[in-house]
N, C-alpha and C. Protein backbone atom coordinates (compact mmCIF):
# COMPACT_ATOMS: atom_id res chain seq x y z
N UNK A 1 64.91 103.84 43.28
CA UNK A 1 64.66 103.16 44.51
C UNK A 1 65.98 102.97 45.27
N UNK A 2 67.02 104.16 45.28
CA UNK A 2 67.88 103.84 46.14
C UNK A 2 67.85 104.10 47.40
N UNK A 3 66.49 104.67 48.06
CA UNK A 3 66.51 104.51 49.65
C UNK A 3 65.39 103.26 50.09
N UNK A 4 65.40 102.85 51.08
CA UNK A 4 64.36 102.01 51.84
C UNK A 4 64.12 102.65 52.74
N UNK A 5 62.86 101.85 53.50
CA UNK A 5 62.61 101.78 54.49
C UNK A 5 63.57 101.96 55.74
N UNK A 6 63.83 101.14 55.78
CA UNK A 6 65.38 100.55 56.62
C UNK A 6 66.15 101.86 56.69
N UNK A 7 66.88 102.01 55.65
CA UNK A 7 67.52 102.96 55.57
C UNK A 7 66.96 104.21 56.56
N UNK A 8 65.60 104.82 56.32
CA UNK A 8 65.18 106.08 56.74
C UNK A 8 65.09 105.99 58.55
N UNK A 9 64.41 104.67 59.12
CA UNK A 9 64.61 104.09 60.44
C UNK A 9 66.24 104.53 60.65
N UNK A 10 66.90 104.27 60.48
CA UNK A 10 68.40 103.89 60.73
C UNK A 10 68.68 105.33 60.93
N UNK A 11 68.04 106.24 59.85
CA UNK A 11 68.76 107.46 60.11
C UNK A 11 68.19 108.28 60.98
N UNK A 12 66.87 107.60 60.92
CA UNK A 12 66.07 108.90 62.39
C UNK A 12 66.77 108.20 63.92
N UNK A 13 66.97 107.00 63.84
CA UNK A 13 67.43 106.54 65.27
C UNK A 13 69.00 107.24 65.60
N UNK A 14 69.91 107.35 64.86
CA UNK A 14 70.82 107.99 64.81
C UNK A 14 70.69 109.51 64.90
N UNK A 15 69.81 110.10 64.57
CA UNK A 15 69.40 111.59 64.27
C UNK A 15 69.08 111.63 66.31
N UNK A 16 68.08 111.02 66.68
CA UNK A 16 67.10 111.04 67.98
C UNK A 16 67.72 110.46 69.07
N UNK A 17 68.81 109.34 68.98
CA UNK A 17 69.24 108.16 69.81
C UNK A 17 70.43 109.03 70.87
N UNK A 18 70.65 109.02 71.93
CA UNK A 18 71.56 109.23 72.43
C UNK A 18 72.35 108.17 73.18
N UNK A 19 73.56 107.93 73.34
CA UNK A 19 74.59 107.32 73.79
C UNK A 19 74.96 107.11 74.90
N UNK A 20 74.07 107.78 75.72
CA UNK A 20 74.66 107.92 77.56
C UNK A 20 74.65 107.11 77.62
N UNK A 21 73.91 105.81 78.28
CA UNK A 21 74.00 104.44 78.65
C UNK A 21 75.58 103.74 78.68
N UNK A 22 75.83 103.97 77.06
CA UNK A 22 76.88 103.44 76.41
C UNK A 22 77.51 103.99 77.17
N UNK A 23 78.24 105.43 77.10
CA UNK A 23 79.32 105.75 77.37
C UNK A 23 79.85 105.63 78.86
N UNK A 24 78.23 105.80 79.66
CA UNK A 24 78.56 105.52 81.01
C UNK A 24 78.98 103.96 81.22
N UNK A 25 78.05 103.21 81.36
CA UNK A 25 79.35 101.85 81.23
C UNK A 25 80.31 101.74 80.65
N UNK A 26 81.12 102.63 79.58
CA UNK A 26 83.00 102.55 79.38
C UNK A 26 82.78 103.02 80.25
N UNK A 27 82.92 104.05 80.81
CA UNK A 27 83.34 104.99 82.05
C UNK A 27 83.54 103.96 83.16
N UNK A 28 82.45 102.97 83.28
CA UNK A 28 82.40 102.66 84.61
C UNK A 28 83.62 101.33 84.57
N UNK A 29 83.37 100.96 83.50
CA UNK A 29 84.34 99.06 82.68
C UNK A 29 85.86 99.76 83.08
N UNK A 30 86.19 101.09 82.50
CA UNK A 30 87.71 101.44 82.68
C UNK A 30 87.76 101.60 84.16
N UNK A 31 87.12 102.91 84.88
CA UNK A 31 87.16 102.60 86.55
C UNK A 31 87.38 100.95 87.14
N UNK A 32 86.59 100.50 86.86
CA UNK A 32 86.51 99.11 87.43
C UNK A 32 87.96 98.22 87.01
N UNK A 33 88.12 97.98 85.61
CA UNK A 33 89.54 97.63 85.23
C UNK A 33 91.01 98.62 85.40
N UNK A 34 90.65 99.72 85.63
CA UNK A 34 91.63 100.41 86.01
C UNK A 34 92.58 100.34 87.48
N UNK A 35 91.12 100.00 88.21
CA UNK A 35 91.00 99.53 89.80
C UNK A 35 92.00 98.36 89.95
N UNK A 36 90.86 97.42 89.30
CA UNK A 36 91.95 96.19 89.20
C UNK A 36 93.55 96.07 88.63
N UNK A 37 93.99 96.69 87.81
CA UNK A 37 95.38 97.26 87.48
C UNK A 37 96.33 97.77 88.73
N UNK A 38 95.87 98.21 89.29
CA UNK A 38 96.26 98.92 90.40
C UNK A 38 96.30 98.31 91.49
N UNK A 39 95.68 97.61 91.83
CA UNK A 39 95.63 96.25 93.06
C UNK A 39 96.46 95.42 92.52
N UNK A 40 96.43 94.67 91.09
CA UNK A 40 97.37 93.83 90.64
C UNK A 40 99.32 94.56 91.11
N UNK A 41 99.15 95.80 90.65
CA UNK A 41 100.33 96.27 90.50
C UNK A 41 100.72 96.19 92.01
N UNK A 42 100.23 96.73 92.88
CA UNK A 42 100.46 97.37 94.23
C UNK A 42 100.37 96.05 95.07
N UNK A 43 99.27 95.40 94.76
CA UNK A 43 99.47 94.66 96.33
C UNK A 43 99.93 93.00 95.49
N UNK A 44 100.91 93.12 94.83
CA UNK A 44 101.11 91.89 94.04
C UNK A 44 101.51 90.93 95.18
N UNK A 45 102.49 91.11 95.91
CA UNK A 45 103.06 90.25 96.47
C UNK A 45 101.77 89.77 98.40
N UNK A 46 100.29 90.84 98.13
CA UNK A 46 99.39 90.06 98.70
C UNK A 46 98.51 89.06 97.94
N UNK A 47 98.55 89.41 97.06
CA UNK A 47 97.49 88.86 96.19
C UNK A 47 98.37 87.17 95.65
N UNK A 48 99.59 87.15 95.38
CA UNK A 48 100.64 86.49 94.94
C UNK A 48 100.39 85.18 96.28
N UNK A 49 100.04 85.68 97.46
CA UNK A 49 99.41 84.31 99.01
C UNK A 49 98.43 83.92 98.70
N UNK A 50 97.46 85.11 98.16
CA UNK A 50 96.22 84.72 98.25
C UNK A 50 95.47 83.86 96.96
N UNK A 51 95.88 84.61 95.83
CA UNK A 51 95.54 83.14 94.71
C UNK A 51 96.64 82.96 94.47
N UNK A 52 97.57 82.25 95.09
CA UNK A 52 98.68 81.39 94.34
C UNK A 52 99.16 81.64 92.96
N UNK A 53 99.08 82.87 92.44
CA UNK A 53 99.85 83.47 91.41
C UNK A 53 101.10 84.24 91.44
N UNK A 54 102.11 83.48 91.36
CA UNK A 54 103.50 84.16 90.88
C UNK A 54 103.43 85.88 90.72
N UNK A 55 104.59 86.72 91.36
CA UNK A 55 104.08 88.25 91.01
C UNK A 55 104.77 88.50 89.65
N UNK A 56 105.50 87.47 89.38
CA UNK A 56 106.33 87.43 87.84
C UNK A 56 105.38 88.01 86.95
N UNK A 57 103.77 87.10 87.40
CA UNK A 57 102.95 87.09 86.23
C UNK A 57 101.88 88.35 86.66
N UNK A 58 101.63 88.90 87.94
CA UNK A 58 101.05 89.20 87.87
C UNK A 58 101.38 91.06 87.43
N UNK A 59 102.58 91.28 87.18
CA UNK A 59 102.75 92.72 87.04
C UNK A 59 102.44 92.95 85.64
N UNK A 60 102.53 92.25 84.48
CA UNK A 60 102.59 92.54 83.42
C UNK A 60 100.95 92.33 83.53
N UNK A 61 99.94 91.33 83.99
CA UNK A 61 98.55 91.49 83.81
C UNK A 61 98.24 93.08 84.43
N UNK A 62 98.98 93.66 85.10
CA UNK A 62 98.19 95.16 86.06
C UNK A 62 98.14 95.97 84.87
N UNK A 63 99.75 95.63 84.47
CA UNK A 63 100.26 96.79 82.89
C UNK A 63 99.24 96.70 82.25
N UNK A 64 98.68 95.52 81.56
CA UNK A 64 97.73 95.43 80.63
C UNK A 64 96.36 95.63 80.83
N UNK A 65 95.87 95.75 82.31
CA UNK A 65 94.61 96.26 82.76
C UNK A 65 94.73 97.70 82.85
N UNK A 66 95.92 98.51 83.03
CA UNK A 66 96.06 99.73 83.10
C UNK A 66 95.68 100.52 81.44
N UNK A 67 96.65 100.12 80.67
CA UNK A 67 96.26 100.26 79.27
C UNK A 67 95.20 100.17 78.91
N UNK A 68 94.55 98.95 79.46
CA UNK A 68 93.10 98.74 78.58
C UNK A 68 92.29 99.72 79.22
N UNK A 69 92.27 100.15 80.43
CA UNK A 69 91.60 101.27 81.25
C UNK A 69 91.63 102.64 80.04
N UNK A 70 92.71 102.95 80.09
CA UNK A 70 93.22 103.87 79.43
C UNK A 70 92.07 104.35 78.29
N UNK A 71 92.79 102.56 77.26
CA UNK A 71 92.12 103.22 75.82
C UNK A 71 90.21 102.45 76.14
N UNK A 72 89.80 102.44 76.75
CA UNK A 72 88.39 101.95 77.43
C UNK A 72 87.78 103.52 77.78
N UNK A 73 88.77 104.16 78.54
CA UNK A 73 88.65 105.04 79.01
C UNK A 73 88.24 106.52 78.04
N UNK A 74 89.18 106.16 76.99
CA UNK A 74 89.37 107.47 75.70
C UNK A 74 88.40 106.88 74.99
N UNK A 75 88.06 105.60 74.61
CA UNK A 75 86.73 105.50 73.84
C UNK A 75 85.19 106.25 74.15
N UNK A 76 85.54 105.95 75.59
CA UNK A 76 84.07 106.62 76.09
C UNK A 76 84.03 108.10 76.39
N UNK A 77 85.01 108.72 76.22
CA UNK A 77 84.80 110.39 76.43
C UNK A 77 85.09 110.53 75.48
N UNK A 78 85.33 110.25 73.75
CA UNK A 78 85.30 110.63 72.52
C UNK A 78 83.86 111.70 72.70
N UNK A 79 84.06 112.51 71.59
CA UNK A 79 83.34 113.88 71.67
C UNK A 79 81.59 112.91 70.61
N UNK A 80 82.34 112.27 69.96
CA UNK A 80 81.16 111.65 68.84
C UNK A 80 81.43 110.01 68.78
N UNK A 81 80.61 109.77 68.82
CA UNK A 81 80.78 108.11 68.77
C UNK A 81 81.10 107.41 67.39
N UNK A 82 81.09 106.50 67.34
CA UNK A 82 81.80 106.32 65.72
C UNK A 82 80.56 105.92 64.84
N UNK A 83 79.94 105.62 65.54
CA UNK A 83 78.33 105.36 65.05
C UNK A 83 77.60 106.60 64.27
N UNK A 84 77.89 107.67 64.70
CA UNK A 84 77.43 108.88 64.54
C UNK A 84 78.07 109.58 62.47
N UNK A 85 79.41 108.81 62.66
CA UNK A 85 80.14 109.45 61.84
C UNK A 85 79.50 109.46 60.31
């Protein structure tokens, strides 16, 4: 009795299931945070009037929205999902 039920579900949904959904929202989460990286970076010293945030602080938040774009970005065009593996 080392398979179940469970088990056999699990593997046909994985066998049948496809991922688009998923991958298109990374796609869309990195666009969108990538965006924002880029406004942070570029228009710091508008944005710096407009919410009263220092551009001290705000260049290193663009850096870190850029990055997260990045690896947001490489998660969702992976060839196989990790689910799959």
């Amino acid at each position: 009795m080392a398979s179940t039920q469970h088990d056999r579900v699990a593997s046909d949904a994985r066998a049948t299931g496809t991922d688009g959904f998923a991958r298109l929202a990374l796609k869309l989460d990195a666009v969108a945070t990538g965006l924002n990286g880029i406004a942070y970076l570029a228009l710091a010293t508008v944005l710096d009037s407009f919410f009263g945030v220092p551009t001290t602080a705000q260049y290193p938040v663009g850096v870190f929205l850029l990055l997260y774009a990045v690896g947001v970005l490489a998660i969702g065009t992976r060839m196989r999902s990790a689910a799959r593996d």
